[in-house]
Protein backbone atom coordinates (compact mmCIF):
# COMPACT_ATOMS: atom_id res chain seq x y z
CA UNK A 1 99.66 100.51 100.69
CA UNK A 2 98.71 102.17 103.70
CA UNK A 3 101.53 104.48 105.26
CA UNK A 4 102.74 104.33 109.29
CA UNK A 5 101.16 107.36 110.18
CA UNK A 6 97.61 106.07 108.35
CA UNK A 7 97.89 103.27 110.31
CA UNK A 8 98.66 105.20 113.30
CA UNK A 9 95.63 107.30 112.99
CA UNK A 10 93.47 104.09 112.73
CA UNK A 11 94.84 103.35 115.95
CA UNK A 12 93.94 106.85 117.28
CA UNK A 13 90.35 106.59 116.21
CA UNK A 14 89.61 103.13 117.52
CA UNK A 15 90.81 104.67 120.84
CA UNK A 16 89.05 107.72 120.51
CA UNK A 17 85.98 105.84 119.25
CA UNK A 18 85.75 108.61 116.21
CA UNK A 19 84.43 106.25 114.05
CA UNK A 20 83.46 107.02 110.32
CA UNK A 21 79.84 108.29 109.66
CA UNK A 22 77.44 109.33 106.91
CA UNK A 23 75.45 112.37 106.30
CA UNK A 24 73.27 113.80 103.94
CA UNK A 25 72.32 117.80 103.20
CA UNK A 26 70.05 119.01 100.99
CA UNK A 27 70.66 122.52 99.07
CA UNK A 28 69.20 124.16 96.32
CA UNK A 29 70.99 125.43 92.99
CA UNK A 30 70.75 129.23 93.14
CA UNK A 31 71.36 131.09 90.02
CA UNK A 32 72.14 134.13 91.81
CA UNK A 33 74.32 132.55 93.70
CA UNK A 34 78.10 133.49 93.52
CA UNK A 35 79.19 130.28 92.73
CA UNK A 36 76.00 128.45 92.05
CA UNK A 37 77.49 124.96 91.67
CA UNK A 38 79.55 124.89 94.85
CA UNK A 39 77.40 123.71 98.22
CA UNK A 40 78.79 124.31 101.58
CA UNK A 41 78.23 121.10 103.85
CA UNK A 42 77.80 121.55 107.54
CA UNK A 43 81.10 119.00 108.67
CA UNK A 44 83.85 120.46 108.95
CA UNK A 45 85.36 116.68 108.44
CA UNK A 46 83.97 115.53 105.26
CA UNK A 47 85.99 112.43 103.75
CA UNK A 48 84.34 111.50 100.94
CA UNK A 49 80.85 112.16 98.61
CA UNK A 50 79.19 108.76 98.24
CA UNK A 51 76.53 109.57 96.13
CA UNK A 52 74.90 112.96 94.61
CA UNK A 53 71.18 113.47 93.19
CA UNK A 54 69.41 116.21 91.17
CA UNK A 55 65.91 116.18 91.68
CA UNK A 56 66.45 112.69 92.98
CA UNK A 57 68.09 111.26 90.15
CA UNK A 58 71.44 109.70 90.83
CA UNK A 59 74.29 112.21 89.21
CA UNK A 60 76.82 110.52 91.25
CA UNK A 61 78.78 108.59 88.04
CA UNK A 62 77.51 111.16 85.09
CA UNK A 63 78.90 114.53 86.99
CA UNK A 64 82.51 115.72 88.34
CA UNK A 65 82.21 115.91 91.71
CA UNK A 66 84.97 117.62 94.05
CA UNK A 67 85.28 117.70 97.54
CA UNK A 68 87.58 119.98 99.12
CA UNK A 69 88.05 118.27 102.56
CA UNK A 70 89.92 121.77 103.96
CA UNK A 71 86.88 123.95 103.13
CA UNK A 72 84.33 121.02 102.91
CA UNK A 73 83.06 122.61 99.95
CA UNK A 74 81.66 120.72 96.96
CA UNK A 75 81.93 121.64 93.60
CA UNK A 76 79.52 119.81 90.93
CA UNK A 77 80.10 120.03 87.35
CA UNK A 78 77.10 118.23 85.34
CA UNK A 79 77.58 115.93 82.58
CA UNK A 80 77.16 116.65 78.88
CA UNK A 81 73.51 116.95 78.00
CA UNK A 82 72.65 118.14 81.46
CA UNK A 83 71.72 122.04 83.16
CA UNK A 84 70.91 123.28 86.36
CA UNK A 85 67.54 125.01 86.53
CA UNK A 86 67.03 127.74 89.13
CA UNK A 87 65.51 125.63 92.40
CA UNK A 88 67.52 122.66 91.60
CA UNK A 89 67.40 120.05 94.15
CA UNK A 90 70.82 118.73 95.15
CA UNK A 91 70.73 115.95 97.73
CA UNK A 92 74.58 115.09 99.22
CA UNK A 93 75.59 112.04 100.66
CA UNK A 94 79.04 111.97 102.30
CA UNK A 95 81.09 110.44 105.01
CA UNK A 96 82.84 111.89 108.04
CA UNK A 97 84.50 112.23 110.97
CA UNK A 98 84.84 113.63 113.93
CA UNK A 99 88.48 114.80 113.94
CA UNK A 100 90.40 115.56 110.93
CA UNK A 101 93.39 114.12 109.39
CA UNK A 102 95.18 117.49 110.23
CA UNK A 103 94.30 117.56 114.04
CA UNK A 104 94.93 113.90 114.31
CA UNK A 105 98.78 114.64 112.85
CA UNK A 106 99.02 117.30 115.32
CA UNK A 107 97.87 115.22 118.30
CA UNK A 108 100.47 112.57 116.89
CA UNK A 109 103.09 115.47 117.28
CA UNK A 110 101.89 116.14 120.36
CA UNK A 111 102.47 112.70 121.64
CA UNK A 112 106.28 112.35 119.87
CA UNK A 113 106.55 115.29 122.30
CA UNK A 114 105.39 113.31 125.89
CA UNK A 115 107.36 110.25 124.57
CA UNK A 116 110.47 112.10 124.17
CA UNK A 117 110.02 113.45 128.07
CA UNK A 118 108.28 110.75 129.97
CA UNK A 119 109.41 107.75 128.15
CA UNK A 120 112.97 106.36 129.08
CA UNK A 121 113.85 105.51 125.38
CA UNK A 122 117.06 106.59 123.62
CA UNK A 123 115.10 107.46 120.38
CA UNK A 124 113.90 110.67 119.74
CA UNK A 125 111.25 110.32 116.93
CA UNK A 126 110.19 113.21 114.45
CA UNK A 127 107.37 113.32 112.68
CA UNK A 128 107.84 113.66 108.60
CA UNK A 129 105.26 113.45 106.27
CA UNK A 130 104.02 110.20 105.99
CA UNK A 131 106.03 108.61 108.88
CA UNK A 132 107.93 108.65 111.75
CA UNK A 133 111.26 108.91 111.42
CA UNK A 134 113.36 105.92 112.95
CA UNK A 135 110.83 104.41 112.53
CA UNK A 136 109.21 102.79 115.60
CA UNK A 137 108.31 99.18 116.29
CA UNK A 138 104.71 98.28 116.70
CA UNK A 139 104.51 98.88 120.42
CA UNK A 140 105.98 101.63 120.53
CA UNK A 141 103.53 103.06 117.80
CA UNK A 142 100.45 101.70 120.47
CA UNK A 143 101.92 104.25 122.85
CA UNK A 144 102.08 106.88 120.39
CA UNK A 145 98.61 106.08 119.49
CA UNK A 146 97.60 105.67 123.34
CA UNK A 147 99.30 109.15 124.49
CA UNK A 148 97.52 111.20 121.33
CA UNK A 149 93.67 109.43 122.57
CA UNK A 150 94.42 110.82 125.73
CA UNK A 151 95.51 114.10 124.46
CA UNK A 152 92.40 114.26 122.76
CA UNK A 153 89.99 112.83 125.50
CA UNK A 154 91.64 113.75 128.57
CA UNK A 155 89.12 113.22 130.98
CA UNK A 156 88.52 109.43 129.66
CA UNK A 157 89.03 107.02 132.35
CA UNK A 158 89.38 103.77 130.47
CA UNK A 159 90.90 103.11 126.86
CA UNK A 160 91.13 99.90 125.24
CA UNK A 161 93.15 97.87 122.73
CA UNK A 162 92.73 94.09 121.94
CA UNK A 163 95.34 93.30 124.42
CA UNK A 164 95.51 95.94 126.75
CA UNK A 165 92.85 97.83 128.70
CA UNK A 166 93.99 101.20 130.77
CA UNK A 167 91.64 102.19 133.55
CA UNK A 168 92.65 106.04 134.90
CA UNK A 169 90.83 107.42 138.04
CA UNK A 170 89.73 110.33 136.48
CA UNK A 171 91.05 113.17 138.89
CA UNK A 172 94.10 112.46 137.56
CA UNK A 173 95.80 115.05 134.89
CA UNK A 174 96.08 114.50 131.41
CA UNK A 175 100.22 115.21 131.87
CA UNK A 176 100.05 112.15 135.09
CA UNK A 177 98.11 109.80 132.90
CA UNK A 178 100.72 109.85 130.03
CA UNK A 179 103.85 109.71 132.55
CA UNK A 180 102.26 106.98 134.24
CA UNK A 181 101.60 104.86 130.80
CA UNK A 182 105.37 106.35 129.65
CA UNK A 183 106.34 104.43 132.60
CA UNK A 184 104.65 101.47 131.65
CA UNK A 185 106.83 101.45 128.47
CA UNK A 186 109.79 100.11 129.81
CA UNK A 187 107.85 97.16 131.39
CA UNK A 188 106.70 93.94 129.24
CA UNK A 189 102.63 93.87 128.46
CA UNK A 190 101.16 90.84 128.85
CA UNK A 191 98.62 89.12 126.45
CA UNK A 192 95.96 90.78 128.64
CA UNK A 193 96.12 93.53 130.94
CA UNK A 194 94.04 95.17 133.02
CA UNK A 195 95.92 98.61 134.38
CA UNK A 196 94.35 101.05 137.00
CA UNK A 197 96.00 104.12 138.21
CA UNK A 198 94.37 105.44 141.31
């Protein structure tokens, strides 16, 4: 079961348009190495390893593969019955994103922050682990969600959600966009809504 602030970050990427995406690096086992068996990949973001191959053959269900997603690192143990020979090829498949978990939570922080100053709401919400804490209703989470895409993509003049489109002029701050959508807030959204703040 997915937890509030999961689902909140789904939110936060739709908006932000960091949608997930799929890589592949290619690195070669060196004995000398200091750790021979752990490749570096190049995102920072890494999710998860899809598939792994040694000199193009498929390791991906007969090794132990483990992905650090803080370091990105990935650490391949082979099977029983199988060696790494100096030159190895080892072919990485993986998925990704833009932002990480981590600096998604902190935008979401970020956000509890602007609600509790622009937003004329009686709640002040704190962010715990895996939730929010009262927990919010639904719309109010779309506001979190909306204030963090702006935090992130501040000079974005149009963000969308399946019933609610908000078009910014974009000379306006970051701080005057979210007080102006705080102060939407208090105000019923209709089915669909087109709002422009010149």
């Amino acid at each position: 079961m997915a937890t509030q602030i999961s689902k909140l970050k789904i939110k936060i990427r739709a908006l932000i348009e960091d949608w997930l995406q799929t890589d592949s690096e290619v690195f070669s086992y060196d004995t000398n190495a200091t750790s021979p068996n752990v490749f570096q990949l190049a995102e920072g973001n890494a999710t998860t390893i899809t598939k792994v191959y040694k000199n193009l053959t498929d390791i991906t269900d007969s090794a132990d593969i483990d992905l650090n997603t803080d370091t990105a690192k990935v650490t391949i143990t082979l099977g029983s019955g199988d060696s790494w020979i100096d030159g190895d090829e080892i072919e990485i498949i993986y998925t990704f994103y833009d932002y990480s978990d981590t600096e998604i939570t902190e935008y979401i922080r970020g956000a509890l922050i602007y609600f509790s100053i622009y937003a004329n709401s009686e709640q002040d919400y704190e962010l715990e682990t895996n939730s929010i804490s009262p927990t919010p209703d639904n719309r109010t989470l779309d506001l979190i969600a909306f204030i963090s895409a702006i935090e992130i993509k501040p000079d974005w003049n149009e963000y969308v959600l399946p019933n609610l489109r908000v078009r910014y002029n974009n000379r306006i701050p970051k701080d005057q966009k979210i007080q102006k959508l705080c102060g939407l807030y208090n105000h019923s959204w209709g089915k669909n809504d087109i709002l422009e703040f010149n």
